[in-house]
Protein backbone atom coordinates (compact mmCIF):
# COMPACT_ATOMS: atom_id res chain seq x y z
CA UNK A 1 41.09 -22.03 101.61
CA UNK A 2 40.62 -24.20 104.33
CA UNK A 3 37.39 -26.21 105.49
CA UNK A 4 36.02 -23.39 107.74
CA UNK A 5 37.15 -20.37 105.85
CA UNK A 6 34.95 -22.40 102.61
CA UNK A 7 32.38 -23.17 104.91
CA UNK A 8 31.80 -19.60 105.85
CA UNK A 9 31.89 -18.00 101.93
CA UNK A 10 29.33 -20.71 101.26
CA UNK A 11 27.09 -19.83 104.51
CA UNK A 12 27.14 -16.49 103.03
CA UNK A 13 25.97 -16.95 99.93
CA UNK A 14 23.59 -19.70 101.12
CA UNK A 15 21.39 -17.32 103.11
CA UNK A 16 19.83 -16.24 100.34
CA UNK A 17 18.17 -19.95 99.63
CA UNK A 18 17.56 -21.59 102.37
CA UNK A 19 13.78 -22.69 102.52
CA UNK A 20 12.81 -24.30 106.32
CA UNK A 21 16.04 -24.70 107.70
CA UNK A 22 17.40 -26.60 104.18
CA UNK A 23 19.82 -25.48 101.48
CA UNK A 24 19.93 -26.69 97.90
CA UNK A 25 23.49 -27.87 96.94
CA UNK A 26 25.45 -29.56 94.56
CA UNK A 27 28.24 -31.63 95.16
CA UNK A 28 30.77 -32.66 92.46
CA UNK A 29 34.23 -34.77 92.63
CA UNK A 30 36.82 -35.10 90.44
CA UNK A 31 36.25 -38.90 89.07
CA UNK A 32 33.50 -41.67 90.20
CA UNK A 33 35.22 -42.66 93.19
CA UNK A 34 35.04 -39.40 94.71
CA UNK A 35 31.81 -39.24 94.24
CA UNK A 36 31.47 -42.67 96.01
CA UNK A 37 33.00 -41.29 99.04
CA UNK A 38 31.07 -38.16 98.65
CA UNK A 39 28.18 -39.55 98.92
CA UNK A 40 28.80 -41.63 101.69
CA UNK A 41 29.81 -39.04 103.42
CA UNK A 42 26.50 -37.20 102.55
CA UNK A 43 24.75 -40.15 103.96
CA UNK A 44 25.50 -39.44 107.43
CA UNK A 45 24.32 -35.96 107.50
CA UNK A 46 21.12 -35.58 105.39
CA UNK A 47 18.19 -38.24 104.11
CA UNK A 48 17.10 -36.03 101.38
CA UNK A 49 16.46 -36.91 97.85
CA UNK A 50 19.54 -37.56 96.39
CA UNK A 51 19.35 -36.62 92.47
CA UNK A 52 22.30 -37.85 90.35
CA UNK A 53 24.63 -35.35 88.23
CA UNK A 54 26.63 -37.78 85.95
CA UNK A 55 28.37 -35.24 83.99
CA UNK A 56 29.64 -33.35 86.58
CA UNK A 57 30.22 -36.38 88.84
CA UNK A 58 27.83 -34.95 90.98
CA UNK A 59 24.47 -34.95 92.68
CA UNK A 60 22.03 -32.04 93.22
CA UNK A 61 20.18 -32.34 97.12
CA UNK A 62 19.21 -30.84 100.38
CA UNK A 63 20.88 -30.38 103.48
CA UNK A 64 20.06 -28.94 106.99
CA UNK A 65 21.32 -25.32 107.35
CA UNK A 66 22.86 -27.00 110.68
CA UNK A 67 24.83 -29.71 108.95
CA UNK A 68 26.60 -27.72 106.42
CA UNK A 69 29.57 -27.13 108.37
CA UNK A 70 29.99 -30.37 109.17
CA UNK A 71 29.69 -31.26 105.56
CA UNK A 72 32.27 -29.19 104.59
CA UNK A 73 34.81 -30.90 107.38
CA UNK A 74 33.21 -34.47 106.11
CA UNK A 75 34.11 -33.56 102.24
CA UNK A 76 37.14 -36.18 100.43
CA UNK A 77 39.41 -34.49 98.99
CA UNK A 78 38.69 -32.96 95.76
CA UNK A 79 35.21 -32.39 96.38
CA UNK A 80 33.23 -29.47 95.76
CA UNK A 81 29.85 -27.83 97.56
CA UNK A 82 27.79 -25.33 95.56
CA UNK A 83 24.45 -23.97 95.98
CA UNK A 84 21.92 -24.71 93.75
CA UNK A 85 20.59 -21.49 92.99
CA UNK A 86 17.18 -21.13 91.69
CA UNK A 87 17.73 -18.97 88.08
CA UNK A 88 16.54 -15.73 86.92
CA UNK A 89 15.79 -15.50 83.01
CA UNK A 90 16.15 -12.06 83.06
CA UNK A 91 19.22 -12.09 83.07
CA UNK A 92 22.81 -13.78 85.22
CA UNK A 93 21.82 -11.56 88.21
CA UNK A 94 18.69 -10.75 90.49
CA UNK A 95 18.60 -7.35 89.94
CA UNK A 96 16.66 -6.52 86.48
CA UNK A 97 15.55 -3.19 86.65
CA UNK A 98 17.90 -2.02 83.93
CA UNK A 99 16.11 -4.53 81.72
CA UNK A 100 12.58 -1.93 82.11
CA UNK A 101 14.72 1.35 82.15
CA UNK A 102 16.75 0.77 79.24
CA UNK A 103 14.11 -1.01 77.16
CA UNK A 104 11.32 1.42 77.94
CA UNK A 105 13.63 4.35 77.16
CA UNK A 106 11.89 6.68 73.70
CA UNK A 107 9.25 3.88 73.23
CA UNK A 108 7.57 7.08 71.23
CA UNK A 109 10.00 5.98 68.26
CA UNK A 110 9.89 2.18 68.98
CA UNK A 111 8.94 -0.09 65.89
CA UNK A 112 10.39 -2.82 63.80
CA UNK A 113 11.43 -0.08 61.15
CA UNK A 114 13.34 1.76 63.67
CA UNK A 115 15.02 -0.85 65.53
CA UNK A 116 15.04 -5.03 63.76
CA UNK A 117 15.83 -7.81 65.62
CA UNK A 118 19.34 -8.26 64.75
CA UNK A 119 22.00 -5.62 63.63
CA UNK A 120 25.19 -7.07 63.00
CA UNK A 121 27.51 -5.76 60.81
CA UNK A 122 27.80 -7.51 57.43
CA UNK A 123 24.66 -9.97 58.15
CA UNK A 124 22.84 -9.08 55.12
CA UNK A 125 25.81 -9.65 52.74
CA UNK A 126 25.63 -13.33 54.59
CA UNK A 127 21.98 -13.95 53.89
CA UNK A 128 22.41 -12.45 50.26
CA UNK A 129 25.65 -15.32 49.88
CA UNK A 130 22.74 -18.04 50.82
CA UNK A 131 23.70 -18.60 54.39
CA UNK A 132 20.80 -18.66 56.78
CA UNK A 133 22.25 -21.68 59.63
CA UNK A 134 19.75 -24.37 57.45
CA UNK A 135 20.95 -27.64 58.73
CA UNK A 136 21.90 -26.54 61.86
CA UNK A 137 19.99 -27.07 64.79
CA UNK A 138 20.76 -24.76 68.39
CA UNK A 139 19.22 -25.95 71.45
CA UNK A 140 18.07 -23.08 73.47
CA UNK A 141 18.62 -23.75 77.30
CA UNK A 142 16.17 -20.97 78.94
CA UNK A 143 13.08 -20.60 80.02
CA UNK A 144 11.54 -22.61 77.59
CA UNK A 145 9.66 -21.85 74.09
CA UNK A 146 6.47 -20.37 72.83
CA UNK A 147 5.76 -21.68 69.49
CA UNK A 148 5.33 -18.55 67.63
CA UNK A 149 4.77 -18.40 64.29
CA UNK A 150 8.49 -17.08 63.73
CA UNK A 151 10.15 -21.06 64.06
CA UNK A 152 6.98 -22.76 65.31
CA UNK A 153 7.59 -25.68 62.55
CA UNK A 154 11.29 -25.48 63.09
CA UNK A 155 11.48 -26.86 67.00
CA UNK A 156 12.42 -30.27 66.47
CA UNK A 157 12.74 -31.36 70.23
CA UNK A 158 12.05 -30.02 73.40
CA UNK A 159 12.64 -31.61 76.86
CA UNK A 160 11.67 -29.57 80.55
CA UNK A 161 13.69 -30.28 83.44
CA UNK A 162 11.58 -27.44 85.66
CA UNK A 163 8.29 -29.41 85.71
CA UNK A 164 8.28 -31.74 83.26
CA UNK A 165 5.45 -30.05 80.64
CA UNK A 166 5.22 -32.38 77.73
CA UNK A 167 4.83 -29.15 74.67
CA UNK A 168 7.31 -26.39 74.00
CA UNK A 169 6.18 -23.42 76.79
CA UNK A 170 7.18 -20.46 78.21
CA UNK A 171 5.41 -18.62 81.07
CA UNK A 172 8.08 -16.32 81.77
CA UNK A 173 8.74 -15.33 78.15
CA UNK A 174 12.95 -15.24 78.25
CA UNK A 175 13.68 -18.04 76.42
CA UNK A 176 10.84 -17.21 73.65
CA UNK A 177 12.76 -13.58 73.81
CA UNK A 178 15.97 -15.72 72.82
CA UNK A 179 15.30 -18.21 70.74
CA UNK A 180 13.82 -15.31 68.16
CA UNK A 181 17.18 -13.83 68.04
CA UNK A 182 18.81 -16.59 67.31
CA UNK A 183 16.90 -18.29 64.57
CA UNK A 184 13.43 -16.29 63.94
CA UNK A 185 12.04 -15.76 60.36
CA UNK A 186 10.34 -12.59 60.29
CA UNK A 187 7.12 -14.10 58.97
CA UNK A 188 4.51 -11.89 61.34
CA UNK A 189 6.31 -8.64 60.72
CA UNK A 190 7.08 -9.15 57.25
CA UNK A 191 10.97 -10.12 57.14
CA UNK A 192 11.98 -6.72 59.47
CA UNK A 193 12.16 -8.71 63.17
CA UNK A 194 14.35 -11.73 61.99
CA UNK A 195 16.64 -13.39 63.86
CA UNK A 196 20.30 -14.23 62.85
CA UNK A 197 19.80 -17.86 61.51
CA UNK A 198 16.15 -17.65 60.23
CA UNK A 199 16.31 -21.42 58.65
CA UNK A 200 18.08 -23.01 61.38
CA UNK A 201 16.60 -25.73 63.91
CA UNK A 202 15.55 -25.15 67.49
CA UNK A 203 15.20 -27.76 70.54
CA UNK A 204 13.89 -26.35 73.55
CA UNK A 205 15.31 -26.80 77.28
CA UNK A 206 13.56 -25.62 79.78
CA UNK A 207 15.50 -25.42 83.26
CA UNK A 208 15.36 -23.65 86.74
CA UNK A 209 17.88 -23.89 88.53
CA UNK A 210 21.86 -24.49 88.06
CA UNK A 211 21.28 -28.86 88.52
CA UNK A 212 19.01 -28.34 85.56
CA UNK A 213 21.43 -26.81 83.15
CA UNK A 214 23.73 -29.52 83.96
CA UNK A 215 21.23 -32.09 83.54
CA UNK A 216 19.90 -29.99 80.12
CA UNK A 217 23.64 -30.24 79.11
CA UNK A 218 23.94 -33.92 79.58
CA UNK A 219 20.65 -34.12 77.61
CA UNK A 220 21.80 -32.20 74.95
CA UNK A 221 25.12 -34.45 74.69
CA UNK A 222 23.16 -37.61 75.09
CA UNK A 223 20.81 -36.06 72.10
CA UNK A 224 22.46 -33.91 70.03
CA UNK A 225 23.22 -36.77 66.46
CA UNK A 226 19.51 -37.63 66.96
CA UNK A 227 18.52 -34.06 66.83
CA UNK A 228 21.19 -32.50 64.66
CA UNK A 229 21.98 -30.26 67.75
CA UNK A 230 25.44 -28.11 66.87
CA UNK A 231 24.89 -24.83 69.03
CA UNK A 232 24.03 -24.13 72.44
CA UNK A 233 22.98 -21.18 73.40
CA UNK A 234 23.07 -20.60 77.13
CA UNK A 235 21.54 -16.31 78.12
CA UNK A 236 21.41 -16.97 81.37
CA UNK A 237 23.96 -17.80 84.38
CA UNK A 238 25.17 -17.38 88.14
CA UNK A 239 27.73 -15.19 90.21
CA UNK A 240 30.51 -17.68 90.50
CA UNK A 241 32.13 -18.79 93.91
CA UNK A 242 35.27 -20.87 92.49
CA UNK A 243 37.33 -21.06 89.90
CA UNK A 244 35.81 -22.80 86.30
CA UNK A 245 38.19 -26.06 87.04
CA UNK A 246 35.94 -26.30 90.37
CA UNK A 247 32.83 -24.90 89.08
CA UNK A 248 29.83 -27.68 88.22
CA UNK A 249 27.96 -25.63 85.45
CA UNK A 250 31.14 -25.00 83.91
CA UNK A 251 32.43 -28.33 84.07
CA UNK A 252 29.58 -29.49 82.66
CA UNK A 253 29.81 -26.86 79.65
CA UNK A 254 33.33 -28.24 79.48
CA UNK A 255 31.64 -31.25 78.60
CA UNK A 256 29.47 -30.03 76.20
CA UNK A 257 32.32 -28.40 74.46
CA UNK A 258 34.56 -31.64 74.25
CA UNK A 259 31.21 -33.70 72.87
CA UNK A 260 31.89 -31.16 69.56
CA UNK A 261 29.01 -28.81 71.13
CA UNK A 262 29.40 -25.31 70.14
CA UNK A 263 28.61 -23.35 73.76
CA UNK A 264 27.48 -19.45 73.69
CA UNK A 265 26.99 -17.92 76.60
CA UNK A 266 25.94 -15.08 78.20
CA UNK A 267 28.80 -12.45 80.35
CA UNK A 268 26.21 -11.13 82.65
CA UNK A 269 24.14 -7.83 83.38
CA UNK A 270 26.03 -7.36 86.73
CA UNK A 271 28.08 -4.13 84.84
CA UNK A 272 29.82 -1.75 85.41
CA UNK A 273 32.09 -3.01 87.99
CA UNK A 274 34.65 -5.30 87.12
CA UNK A 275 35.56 -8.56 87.69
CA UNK A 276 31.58 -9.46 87.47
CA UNK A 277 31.74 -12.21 84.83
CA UNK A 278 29.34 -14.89 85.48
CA UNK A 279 29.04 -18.67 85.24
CA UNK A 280 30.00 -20.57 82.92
CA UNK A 281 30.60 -17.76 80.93
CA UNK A 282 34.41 -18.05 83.22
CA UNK A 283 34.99 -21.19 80.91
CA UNK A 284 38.13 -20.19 78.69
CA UNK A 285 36.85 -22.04 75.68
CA UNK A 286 32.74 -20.74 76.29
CA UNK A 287 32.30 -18.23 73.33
CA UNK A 288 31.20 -15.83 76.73
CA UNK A 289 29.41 -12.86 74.76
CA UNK A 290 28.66 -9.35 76.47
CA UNK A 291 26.58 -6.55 75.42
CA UNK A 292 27.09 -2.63 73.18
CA UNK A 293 24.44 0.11 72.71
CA UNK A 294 24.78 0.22 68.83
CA UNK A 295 22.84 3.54 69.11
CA UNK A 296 20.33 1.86 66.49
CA UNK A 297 23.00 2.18 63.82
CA UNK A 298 25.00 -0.52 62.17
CA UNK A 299 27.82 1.70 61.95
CA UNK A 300 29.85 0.94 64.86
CA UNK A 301 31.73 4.23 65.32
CA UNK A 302 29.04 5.42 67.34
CA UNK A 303 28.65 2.31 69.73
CA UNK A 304 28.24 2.60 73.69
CA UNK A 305 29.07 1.14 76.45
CA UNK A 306 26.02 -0.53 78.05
CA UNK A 307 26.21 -0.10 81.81
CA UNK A 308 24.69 -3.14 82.46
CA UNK A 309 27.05 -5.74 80.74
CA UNK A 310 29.31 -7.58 82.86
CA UNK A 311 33.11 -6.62 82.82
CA UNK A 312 36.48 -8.74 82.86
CA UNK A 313 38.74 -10.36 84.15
CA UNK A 314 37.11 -13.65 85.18
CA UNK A 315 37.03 -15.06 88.85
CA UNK A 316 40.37 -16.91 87.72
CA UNK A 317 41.32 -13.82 86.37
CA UNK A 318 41.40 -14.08 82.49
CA UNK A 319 40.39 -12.12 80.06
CA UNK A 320 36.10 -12.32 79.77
CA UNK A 321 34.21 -11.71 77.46
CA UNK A 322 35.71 -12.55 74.38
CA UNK A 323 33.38 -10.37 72.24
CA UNK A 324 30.08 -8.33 71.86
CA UNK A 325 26.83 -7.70 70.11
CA UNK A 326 24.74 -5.49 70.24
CA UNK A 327 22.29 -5.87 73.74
CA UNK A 328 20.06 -2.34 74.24
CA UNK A 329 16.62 -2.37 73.08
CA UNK A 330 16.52 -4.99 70.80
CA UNK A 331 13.24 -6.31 69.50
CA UNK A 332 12.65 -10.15 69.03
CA UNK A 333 9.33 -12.60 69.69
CA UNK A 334 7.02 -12.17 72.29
CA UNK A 335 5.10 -15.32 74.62
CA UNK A 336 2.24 -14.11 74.78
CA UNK A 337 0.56 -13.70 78.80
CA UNK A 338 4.11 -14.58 79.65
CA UNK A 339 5.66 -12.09 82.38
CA UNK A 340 7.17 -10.07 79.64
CA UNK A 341 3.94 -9.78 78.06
CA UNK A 342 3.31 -6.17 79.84
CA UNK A 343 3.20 -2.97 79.36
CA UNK A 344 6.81 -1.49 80.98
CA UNK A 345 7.94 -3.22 76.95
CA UNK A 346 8.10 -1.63 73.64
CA UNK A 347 5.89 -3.79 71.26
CA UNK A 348 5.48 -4.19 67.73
CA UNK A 349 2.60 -6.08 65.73
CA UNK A 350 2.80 -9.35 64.75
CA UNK A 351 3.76 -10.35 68.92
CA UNK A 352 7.28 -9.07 69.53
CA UNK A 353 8.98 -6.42 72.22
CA UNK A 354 12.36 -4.98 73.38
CA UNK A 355 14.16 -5.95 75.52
CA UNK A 356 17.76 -5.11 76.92
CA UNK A 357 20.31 -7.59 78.32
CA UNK A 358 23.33 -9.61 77.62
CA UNK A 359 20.51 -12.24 77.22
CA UNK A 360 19.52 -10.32 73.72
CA UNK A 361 23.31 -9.85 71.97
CA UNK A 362 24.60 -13.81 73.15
CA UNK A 363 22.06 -15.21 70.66
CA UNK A 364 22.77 -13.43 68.32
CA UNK A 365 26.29 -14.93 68.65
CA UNK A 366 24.56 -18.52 68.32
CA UNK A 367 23.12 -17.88 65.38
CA UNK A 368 25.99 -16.68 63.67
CA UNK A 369 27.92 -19.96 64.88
CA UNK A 370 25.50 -22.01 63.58
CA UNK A 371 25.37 -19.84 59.94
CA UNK A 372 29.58 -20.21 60.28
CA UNK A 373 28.84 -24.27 60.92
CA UNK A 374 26.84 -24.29 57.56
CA UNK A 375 29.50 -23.01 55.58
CA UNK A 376 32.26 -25.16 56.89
CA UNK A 377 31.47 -27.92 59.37
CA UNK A 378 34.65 -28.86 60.64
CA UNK A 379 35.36 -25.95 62.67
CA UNK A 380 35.87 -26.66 66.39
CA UNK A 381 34.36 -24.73 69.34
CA UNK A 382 38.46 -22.84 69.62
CA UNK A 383 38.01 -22.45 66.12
CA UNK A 384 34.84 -20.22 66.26
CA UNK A 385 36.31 -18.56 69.16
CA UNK A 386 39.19 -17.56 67.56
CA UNK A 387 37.22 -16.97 64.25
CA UNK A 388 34.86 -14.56 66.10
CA UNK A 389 37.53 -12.56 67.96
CA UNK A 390 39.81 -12.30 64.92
CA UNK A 391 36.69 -10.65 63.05
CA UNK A 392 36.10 -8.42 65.34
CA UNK A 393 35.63 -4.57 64.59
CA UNK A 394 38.07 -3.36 67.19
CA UNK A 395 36.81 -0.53 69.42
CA UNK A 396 39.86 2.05 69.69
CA UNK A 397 38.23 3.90 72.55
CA UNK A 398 36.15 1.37 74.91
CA UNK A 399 37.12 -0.87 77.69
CA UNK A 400 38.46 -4.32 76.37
CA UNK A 401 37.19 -5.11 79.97
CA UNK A 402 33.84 -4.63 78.55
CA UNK A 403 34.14 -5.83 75.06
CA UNK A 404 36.91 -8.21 74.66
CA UNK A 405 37.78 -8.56 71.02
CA UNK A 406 35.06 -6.23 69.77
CA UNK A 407 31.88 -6.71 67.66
CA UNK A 408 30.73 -9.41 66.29
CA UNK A 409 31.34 -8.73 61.86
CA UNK A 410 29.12 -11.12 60.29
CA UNK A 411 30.65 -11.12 57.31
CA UNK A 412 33.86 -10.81 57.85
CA UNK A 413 33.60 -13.73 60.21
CA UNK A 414 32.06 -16.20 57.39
CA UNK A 415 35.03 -15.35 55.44
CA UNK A 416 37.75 -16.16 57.64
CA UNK A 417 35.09 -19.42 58.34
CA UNK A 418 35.20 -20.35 54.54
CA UNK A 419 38.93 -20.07 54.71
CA UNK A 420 40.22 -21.40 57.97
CA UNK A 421 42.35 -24.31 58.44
CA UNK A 422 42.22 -25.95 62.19
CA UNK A 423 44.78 -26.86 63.88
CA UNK A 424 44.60 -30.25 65.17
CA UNK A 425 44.45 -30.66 69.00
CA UNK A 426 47.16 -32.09 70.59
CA UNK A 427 46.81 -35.02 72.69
């Protein structure tokens, strides 16, 4: 694609940002010197903040809607322009109204006996073999964290790129939502909400927009032997416009994943069309997770298709997402007089709600990494990958567009984890 025809997709998509004439970008290069000339080539055309993006070689800024052409004829070769889209915690995608329709659906029969947190297959034969992800520790980049009773006394760090609040918070609830599922005790509804990984660790990130998660994901790197941080759990993401090799979020989870980071993330609610993968869940070695309707049941002969969950291939055309869990109506811990604390939710005492969303089944993923990383510690991000898919119950009638492997087994996956033998990488 040549300077104008990239110029024009990125116009396109820009629209949609630009505040008083200025659109947020990020430019990456391929090594340090490219960023060099990058940014001198940057320092013709705009006098904006410029706000560095060392992982990515990068920086995050603002340029005049006027100038962006130019930039795009002004870029060295092997750079790369993105916007810097502002993120929605609902979900990958702007449009969220399947999140209230789905969620709200029978909320007669809602209720923590009717439908727990969790409900994968073989979980409690985990928990009963003593494996509950103590020692781990999964850093939950969102919205941020309520301390709820749940894991309160288990968030052992916490950092906010959005606007810099010193304590764990969440005003818009998502990341409370998601941090629940991944590692929640059950202690205000007696042991029936819990989340995957009830004695694991939590560290809080709290981002908004796609230069935060890069700069949460250098954080994380930069922190993780301090913190014990093994698992990142990533619900959130953005409708890619380039391939993962040119992409700066997942470049940066590249990172994360060569650092010995474990990286879950979410597939995206953009469903049912194909091809509708989000970012960076179009990494090949992300653990990209996508949503079933279990139909309450942890039987998985009767399992749906959710409409909403994004479908395969990737933008580079491979084979996304590599498995599911299940992602309709799943109860987990509320924030309270957060945006999700309304009505349009089912509720249950003790300060949880449903919810819907390939937000809700990619934590539960992250939990059962980090359970899988307490019973053998050397396994690699490929080897969890692998481990996962291998697992999988196999769906003989649904789209492997829409559920790649299959569903997450629980315990089937801690056995192959107690047993496997990884292959060394080859230099």
């Amino acid at each position: 694609m040549d300077p104008t025809e990239r110029y024009q997709a990125f116009s396109s998509e820009a629209r949609e940002v630009t505040a008083g004439g200025r659109v947020p970008v990020i430019l990456s290069a391929t090594d340090r010197q490219g960023l060099g000339k990058l940014k001198k080539a940057l320092g013709r055309l705009s006098r904006c903040a410029v706000e560095e993006l060392p992982l990515v070689n990068g920086v995050a800024t603002w340029i005049g809607k006027n100038q962006v052409e130019q930039l795009f004829h002004k870029l060295p070769k092997g750079a790369y322009v993105s916007v810097n889209h502002p993120l929605h915690h609902a979900g990958p995608f702007t449009n969220h109204d399947f999140i209230f329709q789905e969620a709200s659906d029978d909320t007669s029969t809602a209720g923590p006996t009717e439908t727990a947190a969790v409900r994968l297959p073989g979980l409690d034969k985990v928990w009963a073999k003593g494996y509950t992800g103590k020692g781990q520790t999964i850093a939950i980049i969102d919205s941020g964290i309520f301390p709820h009773a749940d894991f309160k006394d288990r968030i052992v760090g916490w950092v906010d790129f959005a606007e810099g609040k010193k304590k764990p918070t969440d005003k818009y609830g998502h990341g409370t939502h998601v941090a629940g599922l991944a590692a929640g005790s059950g202690t205000k509804s007696g042991g029936s909400i819990k989340g995957v990984a009830p004695e694991a660790d939590l560290v809080g990130v709290r981002i908004g927009s796609i230069a935060d998660a890069i700069k949460a994901l250098h954080w994380v790197i930069e922190n993780k032997d301090e913190m014990g941080i093994s698992v990142v759990n990533m619900s959130l993401g953005d409708v890619p416009s380039q391939g993962w090799k040119n992409d700066p979020w997942a470049q940066a989870t590249q990172q994360a994943i060569d650092a010995g980071l474990t990286v879950v993330v979410s597939a995206g609610n953009e469903g049912p069309n194909p091809g509708t993968i989000a970012t960076p869940g179009i990494l090949p070695g992300a653990i990209t997770v996508g949503a079933i309707d279990d139909n309450g049941t942890v039987d998985p002969s009767d399992d749906l298709l959710t409409r909403f969950s994004s479908r395969g291939p990737s933008y580079d055309g491979l084979a996304k997402p590599d498995v599911v869990a299940p992602g309709k109506r799943i109860f987990s811990t509320l924030a309270p007089s957060s945006s999700f604390d309304v009505p349009d939710f089912p509720k249950a005492d003790g300060g949880y709600f449903a919810i819907s969303g390939t937000s809700q089944s990619t934590p539960q993923v992250a939990g059962l990494v980090a359970i899988l990383k307490q019973a053998n510690p050397e396994l690699s991000q490929a080897d969890l990958q692998a481990i996962l898919k291998e697992s999988a119950f196999k769906y003989p009638n649904l789209d492997a567009a829409a559920v790649g492997a299959g569903l997450v087994q629980a315990d089937k996956a801690l056995d192959l984890a107690l047993n496997w033998k990884s292959t060394p990488a080859v230099a």
